[in-house]
C-alpha atoms as a PDB file:
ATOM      1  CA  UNK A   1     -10.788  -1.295 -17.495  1.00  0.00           C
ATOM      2  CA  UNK A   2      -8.529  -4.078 -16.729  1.00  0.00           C
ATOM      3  CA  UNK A   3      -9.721  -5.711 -13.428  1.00  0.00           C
ATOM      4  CA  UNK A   4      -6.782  -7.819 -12.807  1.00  0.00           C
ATOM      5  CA  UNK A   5      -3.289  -6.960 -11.798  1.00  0.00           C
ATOM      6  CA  UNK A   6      -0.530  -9.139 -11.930  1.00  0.00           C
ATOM      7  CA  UNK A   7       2.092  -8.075  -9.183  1.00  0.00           C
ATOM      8  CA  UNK A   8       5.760  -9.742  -8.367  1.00  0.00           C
ATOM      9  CA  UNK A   9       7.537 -10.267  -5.306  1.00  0.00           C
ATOM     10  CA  UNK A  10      10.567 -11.768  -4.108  1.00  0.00           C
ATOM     11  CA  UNK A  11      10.705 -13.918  -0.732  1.00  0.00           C
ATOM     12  CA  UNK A  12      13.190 -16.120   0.912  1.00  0.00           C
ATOM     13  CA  UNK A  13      13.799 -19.815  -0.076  1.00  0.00           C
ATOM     14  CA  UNK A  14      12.520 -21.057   3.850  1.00  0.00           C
ATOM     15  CA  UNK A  15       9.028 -18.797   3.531  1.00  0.00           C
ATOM     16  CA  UNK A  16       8.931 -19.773  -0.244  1.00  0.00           C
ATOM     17  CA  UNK A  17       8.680 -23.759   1.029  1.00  0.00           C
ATOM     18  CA  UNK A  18       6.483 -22.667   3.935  1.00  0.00           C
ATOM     19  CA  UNK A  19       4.145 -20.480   1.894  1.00  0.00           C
ATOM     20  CA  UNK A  20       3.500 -23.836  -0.331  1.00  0.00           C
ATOM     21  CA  UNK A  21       3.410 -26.828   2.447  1.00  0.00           C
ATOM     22  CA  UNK A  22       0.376 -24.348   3.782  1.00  0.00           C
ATOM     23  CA  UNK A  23      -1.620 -23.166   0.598  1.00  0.00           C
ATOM     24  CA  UNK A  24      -1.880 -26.994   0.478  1.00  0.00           C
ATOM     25  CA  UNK A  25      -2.141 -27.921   4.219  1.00  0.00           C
ATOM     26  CA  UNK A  26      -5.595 -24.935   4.113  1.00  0.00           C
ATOM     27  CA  UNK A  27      -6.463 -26.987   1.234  1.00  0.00           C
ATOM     28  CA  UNK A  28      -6.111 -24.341  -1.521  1.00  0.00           C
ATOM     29  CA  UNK A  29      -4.908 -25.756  -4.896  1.00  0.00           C
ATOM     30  CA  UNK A  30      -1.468 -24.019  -6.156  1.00  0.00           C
ATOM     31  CA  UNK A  31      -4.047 -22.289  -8.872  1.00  0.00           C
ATOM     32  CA  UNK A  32      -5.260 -20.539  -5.874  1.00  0.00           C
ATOM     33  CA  UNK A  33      -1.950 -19.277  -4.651  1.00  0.00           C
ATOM     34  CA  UNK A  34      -3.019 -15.693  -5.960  1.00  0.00           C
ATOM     35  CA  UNK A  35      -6.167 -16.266  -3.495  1.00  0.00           C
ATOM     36  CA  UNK A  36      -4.127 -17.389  -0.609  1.00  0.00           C
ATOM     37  CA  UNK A  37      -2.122 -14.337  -0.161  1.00  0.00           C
ATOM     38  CA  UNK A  38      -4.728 -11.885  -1.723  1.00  0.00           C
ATOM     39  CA  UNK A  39      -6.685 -12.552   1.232  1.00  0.00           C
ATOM     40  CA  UNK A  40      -3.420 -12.427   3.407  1.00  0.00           C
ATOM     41  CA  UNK A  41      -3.070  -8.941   2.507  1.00  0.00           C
ATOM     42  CA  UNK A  42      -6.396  -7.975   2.878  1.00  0.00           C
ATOM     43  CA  UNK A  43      -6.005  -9.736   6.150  1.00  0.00           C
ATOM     44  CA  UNK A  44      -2.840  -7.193   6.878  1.00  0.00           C
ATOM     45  CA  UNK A  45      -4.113  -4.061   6.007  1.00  0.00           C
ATOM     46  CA  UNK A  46      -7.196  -4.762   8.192  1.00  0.00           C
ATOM     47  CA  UNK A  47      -4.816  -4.244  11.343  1.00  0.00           C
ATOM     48  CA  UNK A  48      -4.042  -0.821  12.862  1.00  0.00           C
ATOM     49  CA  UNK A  49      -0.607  -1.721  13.289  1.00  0.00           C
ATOM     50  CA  UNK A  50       0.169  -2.869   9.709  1.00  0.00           C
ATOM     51  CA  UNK A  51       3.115  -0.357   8.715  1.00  0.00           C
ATOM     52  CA  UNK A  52       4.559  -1.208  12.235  1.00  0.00           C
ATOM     53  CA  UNK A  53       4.470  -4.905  11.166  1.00  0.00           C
ATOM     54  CA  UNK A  54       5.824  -4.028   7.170  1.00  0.00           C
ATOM     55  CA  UNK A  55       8.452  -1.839   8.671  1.00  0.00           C
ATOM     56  CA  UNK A  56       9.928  -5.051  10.348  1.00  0.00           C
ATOM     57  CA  UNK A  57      10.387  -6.313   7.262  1.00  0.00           C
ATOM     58  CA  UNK A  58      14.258  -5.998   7.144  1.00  0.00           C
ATOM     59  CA  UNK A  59      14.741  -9.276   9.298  1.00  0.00           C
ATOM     60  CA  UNK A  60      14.359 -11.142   6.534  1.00  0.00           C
ATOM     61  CA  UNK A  61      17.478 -12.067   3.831  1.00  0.00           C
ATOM     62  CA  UNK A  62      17.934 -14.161   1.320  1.00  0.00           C
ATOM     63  CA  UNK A  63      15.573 -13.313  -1.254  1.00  0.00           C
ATOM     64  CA  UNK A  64      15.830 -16.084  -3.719  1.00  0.00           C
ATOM     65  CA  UNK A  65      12.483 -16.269  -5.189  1.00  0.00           C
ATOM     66  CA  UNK A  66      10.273 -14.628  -7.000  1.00  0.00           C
ATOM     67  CA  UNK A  67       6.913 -14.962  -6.985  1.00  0.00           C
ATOM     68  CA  UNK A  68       3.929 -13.854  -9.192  1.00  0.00           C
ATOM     69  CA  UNK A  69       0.130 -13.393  -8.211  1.00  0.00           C
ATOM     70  CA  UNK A  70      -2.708 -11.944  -9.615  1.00  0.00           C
ATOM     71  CA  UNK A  71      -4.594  -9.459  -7.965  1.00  0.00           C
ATOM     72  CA  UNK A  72      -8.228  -7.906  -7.661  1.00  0.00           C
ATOM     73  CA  UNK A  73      -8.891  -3.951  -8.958  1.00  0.00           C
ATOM     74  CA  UNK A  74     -10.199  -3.183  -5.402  1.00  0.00           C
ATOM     75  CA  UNK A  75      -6.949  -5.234  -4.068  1.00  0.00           C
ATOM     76  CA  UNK A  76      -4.131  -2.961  -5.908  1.00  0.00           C
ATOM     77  CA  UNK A  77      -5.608   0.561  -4.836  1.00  0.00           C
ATOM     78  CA  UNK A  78      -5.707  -0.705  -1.222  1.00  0.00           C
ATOM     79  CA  UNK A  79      -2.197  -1.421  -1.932  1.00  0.00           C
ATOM     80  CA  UNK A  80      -1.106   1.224  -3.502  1.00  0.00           C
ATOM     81  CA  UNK A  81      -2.324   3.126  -0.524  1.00  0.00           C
ATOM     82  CA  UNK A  82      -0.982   0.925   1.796  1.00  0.00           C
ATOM     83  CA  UNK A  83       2.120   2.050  -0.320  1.00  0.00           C
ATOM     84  CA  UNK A  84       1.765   5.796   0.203  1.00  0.00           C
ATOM     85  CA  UNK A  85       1.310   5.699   3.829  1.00  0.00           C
ATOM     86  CA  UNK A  86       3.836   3.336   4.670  1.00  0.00           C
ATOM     87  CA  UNK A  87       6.240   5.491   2.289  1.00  0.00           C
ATOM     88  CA  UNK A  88       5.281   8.844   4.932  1.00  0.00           C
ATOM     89  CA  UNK A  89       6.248   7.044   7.625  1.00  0.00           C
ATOM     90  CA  UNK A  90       9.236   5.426   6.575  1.00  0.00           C
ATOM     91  CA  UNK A  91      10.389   7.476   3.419  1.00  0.00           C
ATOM     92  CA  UNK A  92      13.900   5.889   2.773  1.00  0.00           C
ATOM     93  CA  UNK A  93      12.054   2.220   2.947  1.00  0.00           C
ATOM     94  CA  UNK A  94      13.080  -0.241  -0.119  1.00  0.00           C
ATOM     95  CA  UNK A  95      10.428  -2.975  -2.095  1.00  0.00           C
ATOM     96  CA  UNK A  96       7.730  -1.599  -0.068  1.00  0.00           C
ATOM     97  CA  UNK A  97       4.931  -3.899  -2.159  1.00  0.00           C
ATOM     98  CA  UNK A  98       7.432  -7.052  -1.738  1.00  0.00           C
ATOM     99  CA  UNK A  99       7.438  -5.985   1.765  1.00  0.00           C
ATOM    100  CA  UNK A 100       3.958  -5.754   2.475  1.00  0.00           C
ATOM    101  CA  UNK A 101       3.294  -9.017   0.499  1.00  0.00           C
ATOM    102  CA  UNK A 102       5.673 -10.914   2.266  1.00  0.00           C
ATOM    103  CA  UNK A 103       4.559  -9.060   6.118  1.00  0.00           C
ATOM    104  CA  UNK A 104       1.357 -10.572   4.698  1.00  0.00           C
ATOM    105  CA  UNK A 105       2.489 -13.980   3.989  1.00  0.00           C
ATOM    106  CA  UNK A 106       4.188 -14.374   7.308  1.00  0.00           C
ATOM    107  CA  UNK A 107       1.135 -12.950   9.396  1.00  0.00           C
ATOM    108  CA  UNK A 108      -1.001 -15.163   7.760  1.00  0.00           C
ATOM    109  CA  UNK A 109       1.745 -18.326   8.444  1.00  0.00           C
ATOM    110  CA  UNK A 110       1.525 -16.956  12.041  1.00  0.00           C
ATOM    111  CA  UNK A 111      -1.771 -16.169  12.721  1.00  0.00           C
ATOM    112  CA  UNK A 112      -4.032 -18.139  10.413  1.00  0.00           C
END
């Protein structure tokens, strides 16, 4: 069974330059960019509000970049569930997975 998942996502140019200045400011190497946000999203889907938070999600434009992390077994079912649920709510929603990464990115940015 293959344990890790490599996943894609594309984000704007400002949160691309954000995303690095702080994986380096909370002293994570870029090698541990997949870390970073892995534990962003955990982070996300923790809160009882998280498809409120994904479903705002269409503020943001631009998507210039794309990024690439690798991902944890355990990490991609929770996301793929995340998927499903958010999908029930909001069934004509685009790039739900680059949205929750992203929602992820930005809480984490935000909150810490």
């Amino acid at each position: 069974m293959i344990t890790k998942h490599k996943i894609s996502f594309v984000v704007p140019e400002n949160l691309y330059v954000d995303l690095r200045e702080r994986i380096i400011g909370d002293r994570y190497g870029f090698r541990d960019k997949s870390k970073w946000i892995s534990e962003a999203i955990e982070k996300l889907l923790a809160f009882n509000n998280f498809i409120e938070l994904v479903s705002y999600g269409d503020e943001l434009h631009g998507f210039e970049k794309t990024e690439t992390i690798v991902i944890d077994y355990a990490l991609k079912t929770k996301l793929e569930e995340a998927i499903v649920k958010i999908r029930k709510e909001f069934p004509m929603i685009e790039g739900v997975k680059s949205r929750i990464v992203r929602t992820a990115i930005l809480q984490r940015l935000l909150r810490g």
